[in-house]
Protein backbone atom coordinates (compact mmCIF):
# COMPACT_ATOMS: atom_id res chain seq x y z
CA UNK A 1 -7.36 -40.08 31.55
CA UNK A 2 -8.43 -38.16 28.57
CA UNK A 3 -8.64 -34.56 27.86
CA UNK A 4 -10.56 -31.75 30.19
CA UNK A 5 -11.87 -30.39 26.75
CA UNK A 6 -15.82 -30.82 26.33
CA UNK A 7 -16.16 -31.88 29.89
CA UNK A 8 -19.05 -30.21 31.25
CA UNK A 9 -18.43 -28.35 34.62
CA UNK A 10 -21.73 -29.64 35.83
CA UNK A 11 -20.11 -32.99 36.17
CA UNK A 12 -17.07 -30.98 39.08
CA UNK A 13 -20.72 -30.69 41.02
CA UNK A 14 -21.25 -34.40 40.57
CA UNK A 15 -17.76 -35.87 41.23
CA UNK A 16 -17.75 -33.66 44.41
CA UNK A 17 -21.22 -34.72 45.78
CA UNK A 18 -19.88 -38.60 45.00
CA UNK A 19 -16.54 -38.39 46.72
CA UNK A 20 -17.86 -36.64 49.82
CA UNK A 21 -20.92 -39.15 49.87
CA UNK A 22 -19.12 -42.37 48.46
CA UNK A 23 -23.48 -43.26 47.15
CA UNK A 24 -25.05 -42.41 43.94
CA UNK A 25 -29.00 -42.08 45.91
CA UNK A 26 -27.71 -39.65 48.44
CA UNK A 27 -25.10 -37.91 46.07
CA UNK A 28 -28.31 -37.36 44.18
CA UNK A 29 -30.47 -36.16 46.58
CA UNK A 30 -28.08 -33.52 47.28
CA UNK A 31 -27.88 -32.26 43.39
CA UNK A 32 -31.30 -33.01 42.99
CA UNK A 33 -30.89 -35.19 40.31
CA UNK A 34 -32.60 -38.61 39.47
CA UNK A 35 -30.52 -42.23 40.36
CA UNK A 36 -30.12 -43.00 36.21
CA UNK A 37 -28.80 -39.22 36.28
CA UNK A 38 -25.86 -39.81 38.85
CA UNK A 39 -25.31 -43.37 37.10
CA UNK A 40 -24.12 -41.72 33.87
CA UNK A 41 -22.86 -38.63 34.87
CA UNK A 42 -20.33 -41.75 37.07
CA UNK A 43 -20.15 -43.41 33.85
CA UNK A 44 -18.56 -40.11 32.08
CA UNK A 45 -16.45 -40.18 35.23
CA UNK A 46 -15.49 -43.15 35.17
CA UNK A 47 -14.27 -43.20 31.54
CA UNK A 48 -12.77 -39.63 31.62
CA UNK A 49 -10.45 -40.91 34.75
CA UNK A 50 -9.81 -44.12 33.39
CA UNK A 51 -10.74 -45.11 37.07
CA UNK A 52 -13.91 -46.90 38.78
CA UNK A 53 -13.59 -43.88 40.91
CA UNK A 54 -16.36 -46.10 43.56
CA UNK A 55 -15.65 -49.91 44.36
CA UNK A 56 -18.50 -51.74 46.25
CA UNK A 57 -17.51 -52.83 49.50
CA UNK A 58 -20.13 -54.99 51.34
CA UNK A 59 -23.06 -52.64 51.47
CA UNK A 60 -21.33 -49.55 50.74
CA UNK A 61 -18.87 -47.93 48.61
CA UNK A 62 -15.20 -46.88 49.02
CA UNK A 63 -13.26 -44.38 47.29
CA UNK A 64 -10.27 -45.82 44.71
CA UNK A 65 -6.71 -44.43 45.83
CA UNK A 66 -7.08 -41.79 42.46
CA UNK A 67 -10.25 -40.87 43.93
CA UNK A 68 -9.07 -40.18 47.37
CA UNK A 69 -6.27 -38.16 46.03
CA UNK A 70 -8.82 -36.01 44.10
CA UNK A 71 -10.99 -35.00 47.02
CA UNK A 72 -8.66 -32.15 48.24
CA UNK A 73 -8.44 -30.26 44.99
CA UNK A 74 -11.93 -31.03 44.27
CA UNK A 75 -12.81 -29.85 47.46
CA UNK A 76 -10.75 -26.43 46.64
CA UNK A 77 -11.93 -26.40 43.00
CA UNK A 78 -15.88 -26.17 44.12
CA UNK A 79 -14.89 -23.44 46.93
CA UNK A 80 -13.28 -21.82 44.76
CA UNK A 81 -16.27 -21.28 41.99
CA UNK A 82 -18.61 -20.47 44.98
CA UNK A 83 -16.27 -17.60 45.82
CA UNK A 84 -16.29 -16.37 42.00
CA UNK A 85 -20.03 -16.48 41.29
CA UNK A 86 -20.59 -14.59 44.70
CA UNK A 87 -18.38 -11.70 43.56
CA UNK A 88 -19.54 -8.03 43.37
CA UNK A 89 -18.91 -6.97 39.92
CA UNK A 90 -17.42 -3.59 41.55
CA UNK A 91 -14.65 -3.15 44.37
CA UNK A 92 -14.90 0.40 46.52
CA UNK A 93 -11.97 0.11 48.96
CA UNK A 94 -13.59 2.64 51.22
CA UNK A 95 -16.47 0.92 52.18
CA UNK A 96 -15.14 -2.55 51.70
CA UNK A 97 -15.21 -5.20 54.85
CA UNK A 98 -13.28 -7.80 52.69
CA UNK A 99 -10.78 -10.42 54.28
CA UNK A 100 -7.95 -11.59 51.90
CA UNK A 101 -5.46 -13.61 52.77
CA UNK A 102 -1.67 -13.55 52.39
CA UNK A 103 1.63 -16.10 52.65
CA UNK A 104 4.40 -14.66 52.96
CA UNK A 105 7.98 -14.85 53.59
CA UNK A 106 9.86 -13.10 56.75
CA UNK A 107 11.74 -11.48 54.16
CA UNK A 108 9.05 -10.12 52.65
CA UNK A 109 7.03 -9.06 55.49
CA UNK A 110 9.92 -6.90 56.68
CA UNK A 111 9.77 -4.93 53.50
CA UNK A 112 6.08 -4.59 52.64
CA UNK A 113 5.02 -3.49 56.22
CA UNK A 114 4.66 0.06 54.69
CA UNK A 115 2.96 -1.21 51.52
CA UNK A 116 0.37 -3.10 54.16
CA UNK A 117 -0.25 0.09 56.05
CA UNK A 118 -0.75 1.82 53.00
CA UNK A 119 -3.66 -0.53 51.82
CA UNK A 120 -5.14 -0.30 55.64
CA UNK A 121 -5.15 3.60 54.99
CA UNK A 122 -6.97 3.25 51.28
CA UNK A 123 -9.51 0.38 53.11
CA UNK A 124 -9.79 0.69 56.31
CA UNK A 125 -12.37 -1.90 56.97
CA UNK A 126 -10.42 -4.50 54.76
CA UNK A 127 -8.98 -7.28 56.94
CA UNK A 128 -6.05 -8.45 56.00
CA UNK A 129 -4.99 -12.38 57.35
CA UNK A 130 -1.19 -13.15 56.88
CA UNK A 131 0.56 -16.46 57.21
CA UNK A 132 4.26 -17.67 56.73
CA UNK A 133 4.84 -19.35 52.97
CA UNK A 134 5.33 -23.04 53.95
CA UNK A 135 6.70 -26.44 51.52
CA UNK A 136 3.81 -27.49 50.83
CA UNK A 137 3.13 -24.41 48.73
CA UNK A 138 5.78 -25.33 46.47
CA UNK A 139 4.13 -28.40 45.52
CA UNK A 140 1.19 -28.08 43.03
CA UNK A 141 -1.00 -24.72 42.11
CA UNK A 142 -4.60 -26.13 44.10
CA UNK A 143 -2.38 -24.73 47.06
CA UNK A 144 -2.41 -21.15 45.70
CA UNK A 145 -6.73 -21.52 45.71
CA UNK A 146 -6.55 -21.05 49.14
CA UNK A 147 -4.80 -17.60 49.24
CA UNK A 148 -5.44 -14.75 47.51
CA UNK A 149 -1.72 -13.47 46.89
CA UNK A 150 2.06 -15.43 47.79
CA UNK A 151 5.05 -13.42 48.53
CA UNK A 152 7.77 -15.41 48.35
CA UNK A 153 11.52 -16.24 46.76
CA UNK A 154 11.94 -16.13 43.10
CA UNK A 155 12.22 -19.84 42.21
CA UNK A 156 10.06 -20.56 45.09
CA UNK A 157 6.85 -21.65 42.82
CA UNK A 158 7.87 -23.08 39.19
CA UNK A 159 4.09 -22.45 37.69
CA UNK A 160 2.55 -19.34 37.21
CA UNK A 161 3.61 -15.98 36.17
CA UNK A 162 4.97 -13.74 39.08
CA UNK A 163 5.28 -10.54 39.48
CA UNK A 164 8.66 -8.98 40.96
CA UNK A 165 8.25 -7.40 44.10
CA UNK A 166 11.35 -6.41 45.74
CA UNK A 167 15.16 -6.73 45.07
CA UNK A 168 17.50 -6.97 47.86
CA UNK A 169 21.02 -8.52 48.79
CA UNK A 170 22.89 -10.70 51.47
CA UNK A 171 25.00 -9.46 53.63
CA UNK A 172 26.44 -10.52 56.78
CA UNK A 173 25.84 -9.86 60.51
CA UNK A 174 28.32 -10.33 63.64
CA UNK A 175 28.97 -9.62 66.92
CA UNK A 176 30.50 -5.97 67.22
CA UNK A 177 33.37 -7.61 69.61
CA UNK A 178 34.03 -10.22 67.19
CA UNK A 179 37.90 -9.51 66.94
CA UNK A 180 37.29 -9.90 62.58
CA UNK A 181 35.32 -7.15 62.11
CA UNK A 182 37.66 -4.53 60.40
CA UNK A 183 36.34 -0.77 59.19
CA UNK A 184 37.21 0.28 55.71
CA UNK A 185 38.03 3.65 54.22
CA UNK A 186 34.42 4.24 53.01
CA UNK A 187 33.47 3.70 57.30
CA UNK A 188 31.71 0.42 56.28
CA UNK A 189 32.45 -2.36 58.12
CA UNK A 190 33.78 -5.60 56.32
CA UNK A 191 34.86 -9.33 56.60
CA UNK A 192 37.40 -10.63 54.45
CA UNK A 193 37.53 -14.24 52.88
CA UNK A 194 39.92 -15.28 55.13
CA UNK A 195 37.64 -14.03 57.63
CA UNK A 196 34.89 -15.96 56.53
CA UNK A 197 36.90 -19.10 56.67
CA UNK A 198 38.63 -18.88 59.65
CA UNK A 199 34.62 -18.13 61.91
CA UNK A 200 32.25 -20.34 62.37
CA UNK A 201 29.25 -19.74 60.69
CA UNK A 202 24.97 -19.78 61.29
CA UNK A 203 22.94 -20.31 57.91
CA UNK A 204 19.09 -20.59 57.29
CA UNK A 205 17.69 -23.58 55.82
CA UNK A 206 16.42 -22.41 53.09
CA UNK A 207 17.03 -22.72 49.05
CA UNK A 208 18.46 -19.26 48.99
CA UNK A 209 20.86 -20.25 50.65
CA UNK A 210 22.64 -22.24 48.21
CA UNK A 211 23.22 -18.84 46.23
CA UNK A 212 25.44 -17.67 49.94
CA UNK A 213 27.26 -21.14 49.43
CA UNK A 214 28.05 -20.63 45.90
CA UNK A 215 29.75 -16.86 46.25
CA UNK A 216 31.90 -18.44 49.22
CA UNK A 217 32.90 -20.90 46.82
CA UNK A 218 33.64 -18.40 44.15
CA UNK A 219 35.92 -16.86 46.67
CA UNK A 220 37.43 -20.33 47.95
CA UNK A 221 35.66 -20.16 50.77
CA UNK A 222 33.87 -23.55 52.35
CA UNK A 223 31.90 -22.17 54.93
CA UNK A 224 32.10 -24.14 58.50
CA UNK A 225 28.23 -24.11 58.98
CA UNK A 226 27.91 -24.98 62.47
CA UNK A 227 23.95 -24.15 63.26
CA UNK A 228 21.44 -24.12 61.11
CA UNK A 229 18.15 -22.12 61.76
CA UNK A 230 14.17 -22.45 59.88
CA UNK A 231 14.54 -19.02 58.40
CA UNK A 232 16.46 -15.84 58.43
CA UNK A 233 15.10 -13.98 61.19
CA UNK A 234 16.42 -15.60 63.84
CA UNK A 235 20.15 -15.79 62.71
CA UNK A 236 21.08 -11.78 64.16
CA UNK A 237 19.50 -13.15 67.42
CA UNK A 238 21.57 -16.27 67.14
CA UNK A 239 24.73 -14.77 66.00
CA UNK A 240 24.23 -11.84 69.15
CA UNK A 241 27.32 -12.58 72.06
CA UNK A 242 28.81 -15.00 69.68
CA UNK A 243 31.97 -15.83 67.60
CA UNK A 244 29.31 -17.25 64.67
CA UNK A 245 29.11 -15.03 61.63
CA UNK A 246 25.97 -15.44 59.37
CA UNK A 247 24.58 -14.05 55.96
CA UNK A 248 20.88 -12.39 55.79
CA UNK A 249 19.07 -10.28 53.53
CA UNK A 250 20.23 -6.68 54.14
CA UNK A 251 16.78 -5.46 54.86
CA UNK A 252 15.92 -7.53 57.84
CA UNK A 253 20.06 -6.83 58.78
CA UNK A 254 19.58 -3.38 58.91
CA UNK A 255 15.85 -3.00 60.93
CA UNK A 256 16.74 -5.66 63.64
CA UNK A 257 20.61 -5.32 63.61
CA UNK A 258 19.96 -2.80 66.74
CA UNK A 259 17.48 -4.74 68.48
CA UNK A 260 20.05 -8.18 68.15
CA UNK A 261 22.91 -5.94 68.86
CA UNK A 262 24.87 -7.26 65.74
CA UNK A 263 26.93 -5.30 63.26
CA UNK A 264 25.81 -5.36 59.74
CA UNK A 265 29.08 -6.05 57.11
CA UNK A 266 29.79 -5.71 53.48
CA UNK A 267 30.58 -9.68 52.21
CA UNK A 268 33.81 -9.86 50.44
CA UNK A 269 32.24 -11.30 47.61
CA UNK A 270 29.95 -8.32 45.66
CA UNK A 271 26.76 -8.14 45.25
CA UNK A 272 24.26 -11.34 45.77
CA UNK A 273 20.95 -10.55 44.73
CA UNK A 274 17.57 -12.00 46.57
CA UNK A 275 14.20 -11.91 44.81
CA UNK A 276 11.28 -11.27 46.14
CA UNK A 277 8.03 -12.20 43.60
CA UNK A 278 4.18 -12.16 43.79
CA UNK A 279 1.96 -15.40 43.05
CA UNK A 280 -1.63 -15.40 42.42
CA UNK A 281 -3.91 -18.36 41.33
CA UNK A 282 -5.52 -18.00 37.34
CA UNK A 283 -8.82 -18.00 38.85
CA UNK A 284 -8.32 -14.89 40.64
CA UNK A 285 -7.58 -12.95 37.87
CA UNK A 286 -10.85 -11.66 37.65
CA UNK A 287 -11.82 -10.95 41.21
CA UNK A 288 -11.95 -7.14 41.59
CA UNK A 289 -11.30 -6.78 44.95
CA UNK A 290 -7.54 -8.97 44.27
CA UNK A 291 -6.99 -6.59 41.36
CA UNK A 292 -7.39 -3.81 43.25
CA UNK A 293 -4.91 -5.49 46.23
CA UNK A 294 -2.42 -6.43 43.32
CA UNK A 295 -2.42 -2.93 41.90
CA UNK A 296 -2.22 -1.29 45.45
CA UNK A 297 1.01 -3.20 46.27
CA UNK A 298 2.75 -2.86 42.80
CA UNK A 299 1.82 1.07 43.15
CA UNK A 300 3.20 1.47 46.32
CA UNK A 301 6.49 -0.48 45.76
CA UNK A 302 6.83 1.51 42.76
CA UNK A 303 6.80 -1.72 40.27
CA UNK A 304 4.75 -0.72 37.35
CA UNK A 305 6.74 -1.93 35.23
CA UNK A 306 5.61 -5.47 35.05
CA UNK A 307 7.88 -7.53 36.23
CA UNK A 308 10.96 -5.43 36.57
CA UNK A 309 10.00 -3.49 39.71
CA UNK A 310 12.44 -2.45 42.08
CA UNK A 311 11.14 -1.45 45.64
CA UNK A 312 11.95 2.36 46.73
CA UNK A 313 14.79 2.91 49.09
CA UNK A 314 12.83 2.95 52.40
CA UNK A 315 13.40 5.69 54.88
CA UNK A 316 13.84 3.04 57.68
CA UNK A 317 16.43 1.46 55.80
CA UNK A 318 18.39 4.53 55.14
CA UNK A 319 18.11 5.61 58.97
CA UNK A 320 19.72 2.35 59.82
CA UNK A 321 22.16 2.79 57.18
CA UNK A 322 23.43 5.76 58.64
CA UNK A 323 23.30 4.41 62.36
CA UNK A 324 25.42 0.96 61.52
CA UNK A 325 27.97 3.37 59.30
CA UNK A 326 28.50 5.95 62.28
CA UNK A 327 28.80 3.08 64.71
């Protein structure tokens, strides 16, 4: 495969009509180019692949396994240029009916509810669609084409330049009649490293996870993992009427710690700090509308400083803070 340079784009039009068609007439007709047109913009194809791209089979043609595995991001690729020649060259919030759409992480989510509101209240007839970050979206960047903004774990992505979001830290949740739990002087409650390896534990399947694992280790700890859940969320739940013990980001500890009926603790172990970071593709860079979206959520979490933001203590947070203390 040779270089993109001195490709001409005109030929992404071509390569899409042929793999959707798998036939140079009717891949034509729907360019409206000539037959001897399609047959060399196939031969520039062909030899900037390296690939035959379309092997005859019978009376028709079939697509080669490279070509197959191009159709998605081609697919994505054309969408995608659609959506930026259609852009207005100006974004007014007020009078916007846009529809972006989001992946995000529970984690995240829990913390930029306000932020969300916020943008509602600047645009109220933008429309905003938000889905959980999955795998897959760790796998190449033609997955970020199809949203307009990721929240998600630093790490998560290794492409791209992202934007820090929010900062928060594990701590752990039990059972207020576990028989561990101990106040300290401060009022806080606590569990000791003998604690943590003498209960059984719940842990979320997730890479973040491994930085948990490590501090126990730091603290000769080997943590007796005995269920394992998709996500954080559900480990207060889990963890509710239980001996289990189980560490989650202090954020979502602190709103649903009531609602679970779990008491939030201080891990023997310091402070171990999640990230929380913003993706966007290249190609939406220039899109008004996402600038405007970007800069709305940076403003509100008070991260103008590129990169180094730090999300403002939320009211919520503190209320809870006070509640769990007093308890």
């Amino acid at each position: 495969m040779t270089s993109a340079a001195g490709i001409d784009l005109n030929l992404l039009a071509v390569l899409g009509a042929l793999l959707e068609h798998r036939n140079l007439t009717r891949a034509g007709k729907r360019l409206s180019l000539s037959q001897p047109t399609m047959s060399g913009a196939l031969a520039r194809l062909r030899q900037h692949f390296g690939d035959e791209l379309l092997v005859r089979s019978g009376r028709e043609h079939q697509l080669t396994p490279l070509a197959s595995g191009l159709l998605p991001a081609v697919r994505e690729a054309l969408d995608q240029v659609e959506r930026t020649l259609s852009l207005p060259a100006e974004f007014d919030p007020a009078t916007s009916r846009r529809r972006f759409t989001i992946a995000i992480s529970a984690q995240s989510i829990l913390a930029l509810s306000g932020v969300l509101r916020r943008v509602h209240e600047l645009a109220p007839g933008v429309h905003l669609d938000t889905w959980p970050i999955t795998t897959t979206l760790m796998e190449t960047g033609h997955h970020l084409l199809g949203y307009d903004v990721l929240f998600g774990p630093e790490g998560f992505r290794a492409d791209g330049d992202p934007e820090v979001v929010l900062r928060d830290r594990i701590m752990f949740v039990a059972d207020p009649a576990n028989p561990r739990l101990r106040a300290s002087a401060d009022g806080r409650w606590r569990l000791s490293a003998e604690d943590l390896a003498a209960l059984p534990h719940a842990a979320a399947g997730l890479p973040q996870a491994a930085l948990v694992t490590a501090a126990l280790h730091r603290i000769g700890v080997t943590p007796h993992v005995v269920a394992t859940t998709g996500g954080w969320l559900p480990l207060p739940f889990l963890v509710a009427g239980t001996d289990l013990v189980a560490a989650v980001p202090e954020r979502l500890a602190r709103r649903v710690s009531g609602a679970a009926g779990v008491t939030v603790c201080e891990p023997p172990f310091g402070t171990v700090e999640l990230v929380e970071s913003a993706w966007w593709h290249p190609m939406h860079v220039t899109d008004p509308a996402l600038s405007w979206l970007r800069g709305s959520i940076l403003d509100s979490l008070g991260s103008l400083a590129r990169g180094r933001g730090e999300l403002a203590p939320d009211p919520l947070d503190e209320q809870a803070h006070l509640v769990c203390d007093e308890a």
